[in-house]
C-alpha atoms as a PDB file:
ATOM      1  CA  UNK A   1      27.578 218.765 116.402  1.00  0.00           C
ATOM      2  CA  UNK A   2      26.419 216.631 113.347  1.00  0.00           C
ATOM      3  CA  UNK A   3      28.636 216.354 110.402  1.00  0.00           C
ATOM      4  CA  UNK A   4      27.872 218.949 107.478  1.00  0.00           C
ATOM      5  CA  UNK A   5      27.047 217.909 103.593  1.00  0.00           C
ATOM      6  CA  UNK A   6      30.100 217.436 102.119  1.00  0.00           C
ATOM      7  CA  UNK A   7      31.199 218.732  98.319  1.00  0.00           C
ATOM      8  CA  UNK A   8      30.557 216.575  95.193  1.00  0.00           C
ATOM      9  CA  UNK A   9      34.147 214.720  94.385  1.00  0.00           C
ATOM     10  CA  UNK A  10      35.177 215.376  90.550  1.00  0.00           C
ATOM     11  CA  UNK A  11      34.464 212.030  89.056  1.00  0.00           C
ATOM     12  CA  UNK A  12      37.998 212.738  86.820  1.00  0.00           C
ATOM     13  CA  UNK A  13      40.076 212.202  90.055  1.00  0.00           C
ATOM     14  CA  UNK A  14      42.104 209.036  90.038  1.00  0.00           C
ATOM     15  CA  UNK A  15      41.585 207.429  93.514  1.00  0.00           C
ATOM     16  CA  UNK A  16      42.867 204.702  92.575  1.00  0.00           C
ATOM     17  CA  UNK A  17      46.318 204.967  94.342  1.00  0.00           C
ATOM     18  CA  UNK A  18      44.601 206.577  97.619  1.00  0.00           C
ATOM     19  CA  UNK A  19      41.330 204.558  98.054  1.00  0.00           C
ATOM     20  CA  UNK A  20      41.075 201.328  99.245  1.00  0.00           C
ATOM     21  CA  UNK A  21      38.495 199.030 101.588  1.00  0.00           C
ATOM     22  CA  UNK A  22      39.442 197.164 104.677  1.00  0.00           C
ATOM     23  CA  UNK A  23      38.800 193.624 102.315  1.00  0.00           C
ATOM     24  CA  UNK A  24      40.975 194.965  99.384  1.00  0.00           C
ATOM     25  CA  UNK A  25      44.081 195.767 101.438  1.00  0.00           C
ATOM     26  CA  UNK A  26      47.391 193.523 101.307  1.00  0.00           C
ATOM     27  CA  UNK A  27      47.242 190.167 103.129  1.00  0.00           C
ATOM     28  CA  UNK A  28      49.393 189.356 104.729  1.00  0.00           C
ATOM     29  CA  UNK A  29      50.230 192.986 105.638  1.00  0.00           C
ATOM     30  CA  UNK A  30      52.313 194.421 103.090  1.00  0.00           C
ATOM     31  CA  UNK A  31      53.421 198.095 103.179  1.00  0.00           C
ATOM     32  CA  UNK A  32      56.031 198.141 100.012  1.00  0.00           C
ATOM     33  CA  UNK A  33      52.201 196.855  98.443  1.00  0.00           C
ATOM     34  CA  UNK A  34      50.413 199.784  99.740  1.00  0.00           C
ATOM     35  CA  UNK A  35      52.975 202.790  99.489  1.00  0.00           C
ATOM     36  CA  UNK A  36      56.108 201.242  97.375  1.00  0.00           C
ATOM     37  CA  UNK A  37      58.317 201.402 100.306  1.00  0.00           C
ATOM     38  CA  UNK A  38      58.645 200.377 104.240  1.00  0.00           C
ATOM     39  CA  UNK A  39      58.576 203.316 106.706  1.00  0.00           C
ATOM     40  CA  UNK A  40      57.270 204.332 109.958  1.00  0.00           C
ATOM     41  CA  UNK A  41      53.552 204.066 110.019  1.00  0.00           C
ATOM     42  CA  UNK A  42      50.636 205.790 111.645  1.00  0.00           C
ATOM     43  CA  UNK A  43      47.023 204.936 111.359  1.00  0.00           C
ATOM     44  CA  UNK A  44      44.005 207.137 112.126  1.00  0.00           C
ATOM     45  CA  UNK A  45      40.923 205.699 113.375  1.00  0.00           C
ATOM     46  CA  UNK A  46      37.454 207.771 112.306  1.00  0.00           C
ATOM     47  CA  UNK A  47      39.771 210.401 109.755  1.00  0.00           C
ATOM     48  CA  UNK A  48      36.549 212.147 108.527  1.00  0.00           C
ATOM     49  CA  UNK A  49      37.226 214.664 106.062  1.00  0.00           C
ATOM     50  CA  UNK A  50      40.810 213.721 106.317  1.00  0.00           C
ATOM     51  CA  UNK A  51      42.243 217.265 107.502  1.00  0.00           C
ATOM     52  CA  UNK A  52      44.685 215.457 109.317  1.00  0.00           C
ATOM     53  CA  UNK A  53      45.940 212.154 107.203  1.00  0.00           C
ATOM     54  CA  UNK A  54      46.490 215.206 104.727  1.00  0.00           C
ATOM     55  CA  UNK A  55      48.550 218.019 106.676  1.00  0.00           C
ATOM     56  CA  UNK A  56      50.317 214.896 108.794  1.00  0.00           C
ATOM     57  CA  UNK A  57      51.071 213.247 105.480  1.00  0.00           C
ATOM     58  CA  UNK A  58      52.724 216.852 103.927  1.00  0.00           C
ATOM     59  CA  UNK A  59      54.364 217.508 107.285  1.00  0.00           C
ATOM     60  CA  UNK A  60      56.130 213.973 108.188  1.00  0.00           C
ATOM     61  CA  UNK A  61      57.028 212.630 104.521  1.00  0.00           C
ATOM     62  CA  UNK A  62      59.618 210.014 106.100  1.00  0.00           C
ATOM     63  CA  UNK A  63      56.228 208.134 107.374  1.00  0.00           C
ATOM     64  CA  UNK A  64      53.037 206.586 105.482  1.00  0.00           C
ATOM     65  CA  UNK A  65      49.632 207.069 107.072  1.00  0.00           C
ATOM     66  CA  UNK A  66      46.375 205.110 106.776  1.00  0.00           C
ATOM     67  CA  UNK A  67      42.807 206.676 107.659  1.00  0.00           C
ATOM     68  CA  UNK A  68      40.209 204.419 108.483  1.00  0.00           C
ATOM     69  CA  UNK A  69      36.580 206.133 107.948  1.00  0.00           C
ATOM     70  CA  UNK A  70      33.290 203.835 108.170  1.00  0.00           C
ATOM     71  CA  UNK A  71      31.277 206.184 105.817  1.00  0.00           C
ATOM     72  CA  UNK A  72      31.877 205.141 102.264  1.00  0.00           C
ATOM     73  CA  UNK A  73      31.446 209.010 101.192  1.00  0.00           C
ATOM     74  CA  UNK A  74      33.736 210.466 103.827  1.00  0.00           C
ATOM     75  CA  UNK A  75      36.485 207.988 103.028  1.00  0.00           C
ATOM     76  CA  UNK A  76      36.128 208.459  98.794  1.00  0.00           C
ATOM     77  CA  UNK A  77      36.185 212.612  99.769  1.00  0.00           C
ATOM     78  CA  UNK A  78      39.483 212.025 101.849  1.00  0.00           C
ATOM     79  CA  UNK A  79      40.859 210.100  98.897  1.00  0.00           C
ATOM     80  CA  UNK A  80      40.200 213.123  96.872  1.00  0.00           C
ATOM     81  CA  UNK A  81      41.470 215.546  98.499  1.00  0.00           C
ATOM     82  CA  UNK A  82      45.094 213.458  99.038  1.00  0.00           C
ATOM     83  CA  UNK A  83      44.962 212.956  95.354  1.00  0.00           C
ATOM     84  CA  UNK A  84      44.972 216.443  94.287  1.00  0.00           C
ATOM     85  CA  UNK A  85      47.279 217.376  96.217  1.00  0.00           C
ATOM     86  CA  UNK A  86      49.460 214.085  94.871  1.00  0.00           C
ATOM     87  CA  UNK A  87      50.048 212.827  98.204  1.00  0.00           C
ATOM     88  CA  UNK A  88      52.111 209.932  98.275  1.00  0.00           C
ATOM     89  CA  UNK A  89      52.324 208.348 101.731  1.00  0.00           C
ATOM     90  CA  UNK A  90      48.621 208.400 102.878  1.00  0.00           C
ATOM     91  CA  UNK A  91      46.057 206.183 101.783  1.00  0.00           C
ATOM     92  CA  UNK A  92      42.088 206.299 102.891  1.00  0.00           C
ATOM     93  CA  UNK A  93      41.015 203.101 103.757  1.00  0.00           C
ATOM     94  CA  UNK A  94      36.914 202.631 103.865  1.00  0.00           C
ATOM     95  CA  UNK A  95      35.732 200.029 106.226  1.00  0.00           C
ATOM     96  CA  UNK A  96      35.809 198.683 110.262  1.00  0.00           C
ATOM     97  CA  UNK A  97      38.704 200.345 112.213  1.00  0.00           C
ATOM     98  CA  UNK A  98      38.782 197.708 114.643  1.00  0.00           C
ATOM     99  CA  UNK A  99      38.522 195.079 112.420  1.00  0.00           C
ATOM    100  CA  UNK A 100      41.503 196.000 110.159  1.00  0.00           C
ATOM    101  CA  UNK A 101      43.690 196.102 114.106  1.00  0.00           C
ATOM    102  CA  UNK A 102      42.213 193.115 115.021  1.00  0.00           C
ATOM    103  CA  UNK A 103      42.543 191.042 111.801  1.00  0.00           C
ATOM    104  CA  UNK A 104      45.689 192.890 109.773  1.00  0.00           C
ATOM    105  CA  UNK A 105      47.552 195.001 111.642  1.00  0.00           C
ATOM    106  CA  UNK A 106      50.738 192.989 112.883  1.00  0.00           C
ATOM    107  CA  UNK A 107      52.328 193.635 116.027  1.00  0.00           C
ATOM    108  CA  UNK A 108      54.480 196.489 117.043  1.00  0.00           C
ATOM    109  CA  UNK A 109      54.541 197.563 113.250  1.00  0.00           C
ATOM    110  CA  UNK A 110      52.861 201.416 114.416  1.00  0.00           C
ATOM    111  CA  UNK A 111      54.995 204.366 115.487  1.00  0.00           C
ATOM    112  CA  UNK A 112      51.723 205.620 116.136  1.00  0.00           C
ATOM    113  CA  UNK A 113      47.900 205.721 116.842  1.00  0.00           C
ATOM    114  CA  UNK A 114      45.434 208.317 116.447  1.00  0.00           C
ATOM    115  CA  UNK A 115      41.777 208.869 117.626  1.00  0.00           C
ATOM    116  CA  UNK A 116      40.168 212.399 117.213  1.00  0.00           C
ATOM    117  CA  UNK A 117      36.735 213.245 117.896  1.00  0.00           C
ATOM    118  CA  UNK A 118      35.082 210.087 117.850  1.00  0.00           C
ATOM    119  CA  UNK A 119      31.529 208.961 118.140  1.00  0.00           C
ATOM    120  CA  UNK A 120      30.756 210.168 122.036  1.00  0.00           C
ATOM    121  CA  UNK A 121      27.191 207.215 121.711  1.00  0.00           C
ATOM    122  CA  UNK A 122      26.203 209.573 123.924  1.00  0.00           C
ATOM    123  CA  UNK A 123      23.032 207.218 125.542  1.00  0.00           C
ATOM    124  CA  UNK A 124      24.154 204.901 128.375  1.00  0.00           C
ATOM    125  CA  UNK A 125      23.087 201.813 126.855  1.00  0.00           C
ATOM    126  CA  UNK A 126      25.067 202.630 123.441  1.00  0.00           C
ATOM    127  CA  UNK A 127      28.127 203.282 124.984  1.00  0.00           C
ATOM    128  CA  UNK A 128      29.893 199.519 124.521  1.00  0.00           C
ATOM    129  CA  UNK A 129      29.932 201.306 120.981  1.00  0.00           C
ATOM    130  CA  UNK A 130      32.429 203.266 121.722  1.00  0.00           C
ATOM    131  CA  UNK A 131      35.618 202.820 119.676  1.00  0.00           C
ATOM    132  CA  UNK A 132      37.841 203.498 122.844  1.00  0.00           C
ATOM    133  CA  UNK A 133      36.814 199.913 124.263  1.00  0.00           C
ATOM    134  CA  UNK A 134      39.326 197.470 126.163  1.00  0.00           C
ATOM    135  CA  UNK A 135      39.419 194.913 122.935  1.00  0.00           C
ATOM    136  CA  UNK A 136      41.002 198.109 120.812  1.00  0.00           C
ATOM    137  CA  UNK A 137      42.441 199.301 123.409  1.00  0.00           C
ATOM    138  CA  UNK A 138      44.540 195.146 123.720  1.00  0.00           C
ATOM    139  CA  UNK A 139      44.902 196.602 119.803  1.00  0.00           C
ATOM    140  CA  UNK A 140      46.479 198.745 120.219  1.00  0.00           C
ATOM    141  CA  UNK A 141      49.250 197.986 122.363  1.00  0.00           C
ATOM    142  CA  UNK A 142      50.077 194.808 120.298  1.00  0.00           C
ATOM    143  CA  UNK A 143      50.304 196.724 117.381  1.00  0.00           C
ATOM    144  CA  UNK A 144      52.493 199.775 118.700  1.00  0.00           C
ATOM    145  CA  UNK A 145      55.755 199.691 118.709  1.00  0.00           C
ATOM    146  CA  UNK A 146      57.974 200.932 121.600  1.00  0.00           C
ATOM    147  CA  UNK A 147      57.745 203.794 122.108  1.00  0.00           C
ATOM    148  CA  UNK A 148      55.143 204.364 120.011  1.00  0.00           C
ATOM    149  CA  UNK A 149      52.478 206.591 120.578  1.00  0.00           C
ATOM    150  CA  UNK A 150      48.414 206.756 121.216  1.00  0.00           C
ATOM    151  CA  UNK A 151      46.682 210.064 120.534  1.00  0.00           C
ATOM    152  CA  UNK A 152      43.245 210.849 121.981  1.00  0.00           C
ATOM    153  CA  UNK A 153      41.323 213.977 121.699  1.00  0.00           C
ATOM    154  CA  UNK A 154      37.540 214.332 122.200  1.00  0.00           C
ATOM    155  CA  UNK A 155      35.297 217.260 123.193  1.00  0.00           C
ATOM    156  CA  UNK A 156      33.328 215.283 125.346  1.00  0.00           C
ATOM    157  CA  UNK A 157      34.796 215.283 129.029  1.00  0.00           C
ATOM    158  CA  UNK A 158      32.885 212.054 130.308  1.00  0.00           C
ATOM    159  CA  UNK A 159      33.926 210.412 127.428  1.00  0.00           C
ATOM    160  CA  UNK A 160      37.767 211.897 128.097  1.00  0.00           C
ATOM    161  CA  UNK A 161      37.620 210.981 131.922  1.00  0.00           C
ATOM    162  CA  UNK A 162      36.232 207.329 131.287  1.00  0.00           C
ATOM    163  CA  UNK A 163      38.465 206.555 128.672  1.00  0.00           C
ATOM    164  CA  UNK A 164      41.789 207.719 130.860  1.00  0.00           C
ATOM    165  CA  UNK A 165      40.292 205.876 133.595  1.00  0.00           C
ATOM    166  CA  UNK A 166      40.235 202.699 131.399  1.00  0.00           C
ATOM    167  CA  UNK A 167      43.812 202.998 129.858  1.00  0.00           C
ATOM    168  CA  UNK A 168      44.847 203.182 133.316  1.00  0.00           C
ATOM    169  CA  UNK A 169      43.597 199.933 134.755  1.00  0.00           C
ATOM    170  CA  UNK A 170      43.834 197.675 131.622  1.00  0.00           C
ATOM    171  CA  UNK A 171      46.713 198.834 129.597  1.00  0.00           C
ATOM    172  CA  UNK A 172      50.409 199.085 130.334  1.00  0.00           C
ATOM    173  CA  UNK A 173      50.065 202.306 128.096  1.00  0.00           C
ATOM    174  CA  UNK A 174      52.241 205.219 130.193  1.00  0.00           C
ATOM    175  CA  UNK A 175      50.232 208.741 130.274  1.00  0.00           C
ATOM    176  CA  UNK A 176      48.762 211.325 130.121  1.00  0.00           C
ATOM    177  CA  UNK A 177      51.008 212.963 128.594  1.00  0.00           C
ATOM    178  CA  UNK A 178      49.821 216.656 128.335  1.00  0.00           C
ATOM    179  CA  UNK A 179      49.605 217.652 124.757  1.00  0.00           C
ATOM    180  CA  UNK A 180      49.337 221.653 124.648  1.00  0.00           C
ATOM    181  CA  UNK A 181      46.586 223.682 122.718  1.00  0.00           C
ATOM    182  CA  UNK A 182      48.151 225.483 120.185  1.00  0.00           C
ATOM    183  CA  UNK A 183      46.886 228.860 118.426  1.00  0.00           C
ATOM    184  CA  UNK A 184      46.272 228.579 114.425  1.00  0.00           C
ATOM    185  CA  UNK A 185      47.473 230.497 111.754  1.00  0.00           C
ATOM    186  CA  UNK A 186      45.018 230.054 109.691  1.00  0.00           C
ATOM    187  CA  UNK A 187      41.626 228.665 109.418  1.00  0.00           C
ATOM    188  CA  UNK A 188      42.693 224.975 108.457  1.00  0.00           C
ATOM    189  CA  UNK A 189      45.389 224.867 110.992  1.00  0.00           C
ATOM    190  CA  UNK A 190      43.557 222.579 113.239  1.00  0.00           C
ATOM    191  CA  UNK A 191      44.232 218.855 113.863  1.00  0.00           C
ATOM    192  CA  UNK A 192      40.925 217.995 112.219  1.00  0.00           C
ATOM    193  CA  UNK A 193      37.172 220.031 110.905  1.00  0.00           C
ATOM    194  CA  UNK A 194      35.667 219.015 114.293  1.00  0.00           C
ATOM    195  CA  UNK A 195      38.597 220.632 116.200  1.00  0.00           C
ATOM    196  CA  UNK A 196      38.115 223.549 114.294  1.00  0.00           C
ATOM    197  CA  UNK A 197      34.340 223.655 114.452  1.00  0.00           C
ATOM    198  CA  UNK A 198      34.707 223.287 118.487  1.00  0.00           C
ATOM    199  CA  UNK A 199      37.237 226.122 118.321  1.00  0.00           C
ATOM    200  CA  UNK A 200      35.755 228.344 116.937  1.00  0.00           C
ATOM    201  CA  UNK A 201      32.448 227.753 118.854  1.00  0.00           C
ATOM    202  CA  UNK A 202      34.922 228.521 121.859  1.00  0.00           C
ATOM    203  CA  UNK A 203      33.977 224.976 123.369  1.00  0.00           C
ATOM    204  CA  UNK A 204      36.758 223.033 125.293  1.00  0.00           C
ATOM    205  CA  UNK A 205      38.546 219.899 123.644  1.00  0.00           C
ATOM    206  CA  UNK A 206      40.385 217.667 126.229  1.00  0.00           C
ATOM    207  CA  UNK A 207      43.697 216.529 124.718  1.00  0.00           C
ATOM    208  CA  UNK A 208      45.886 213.384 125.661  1.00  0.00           C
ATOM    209  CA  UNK A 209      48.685 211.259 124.547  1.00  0.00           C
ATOM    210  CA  UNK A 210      50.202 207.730 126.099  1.00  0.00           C
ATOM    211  CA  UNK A 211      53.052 206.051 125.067  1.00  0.00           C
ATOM    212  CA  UNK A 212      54.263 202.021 125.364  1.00  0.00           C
ATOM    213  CA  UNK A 213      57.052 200.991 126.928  1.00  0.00           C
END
């Protein structure tokens, strides 16, 4: 499924607190910079419309949350919507996910990781393309803290069974972890628009989590 036209942003939103590119964020890293305080942080790789950097940010308030989106538009619409709704501890950050883990992102400074949906590259030849690669997946164990947490969804279940297979053999990350469908309650109550969309097409998504020790 391709992505869908998205809605005009209202050129009177300030973004200015909620927008921000991989080259304009703090260095060296700098949280009290980004969201006036320290607290646990999560980070979203590929966050889309930003369904979930929104409901996560209302839900967990004691935490600040970046989502990383490669499309310029996607990123600025994300940005939007947190603005609106005056959300304070999630920025959308426009740029390379793995660059900002491989240049920024310090060491066990992330309660948490999270991958939804991504890119499947679906021809053989493109799939060293695939975000879920052993460099990000180094990444992200440096950067999570113990305990901390990876979170990996995906419709696609080569994509699902290849990536497990490669956690396995080249991270100490500890998992599966079964992570349970739940029903909504509405029609936003889905981790992100592409869960939904699968959803309601009545397709399967394949859900996992891993935590470091």
């Amino acid at each position: 499924m391709g992505r869908r036209a998205l809605p005009k942003v209202d050129p009177e939103i300030d973004l200015s607190s909620h927008l921000r590119t991989v080259d304009t964020l703090p260095t060296p890293w700098n949280l009290t910079e980004l969201f006036g305080r320290v607290a646990p942080l999560e980070i979203e790789i590929g966050s889309g419309k930003g369904l979930f950097l929104q409901n996560a940010s209302i839900a967990r308030p004691e935490h600040d949350f970046l989502g990383v989106e490669v499309s310029g538009k996607y990123a600025r619409f994300t940005a939007a919507r947190l603005a609106k709704r005056q959300v304070a501890n999630a920025v959308s950050v426009h740029g390379d996910g793995l660059r900002l883990f491989r240049e920024l992102v310090p060491d066990s400074s992330l309660v948490a990781v999270h991958v939804y949906f991504p890119d499947p590259w679906w021809k053989r030849r493109h799939r060293s393309r695939r975000v879920l690669n052993e460099a990000f997946l180094a990444d992200v164990v440096r950067t999570l803290e113990p305990q901390g947490r990876l979170h990996f969804w995906t419709d696609v279940e080569e994509y699902f069974d290849s990536t497990l297979k490669l956690i396995a053999a080249k991270t100490p990350l500890i998992g599966p972890l079964e992570v349970a469908e739940t029903p909504a309650e509405h029609s936003l109550d889905y981790r992100t628009h592409f869960e939904r969309r699968t959803r309601m097409n009545e397709e399967p998504v394949y859900r996992a989590q891993f935590e470091k020790v």
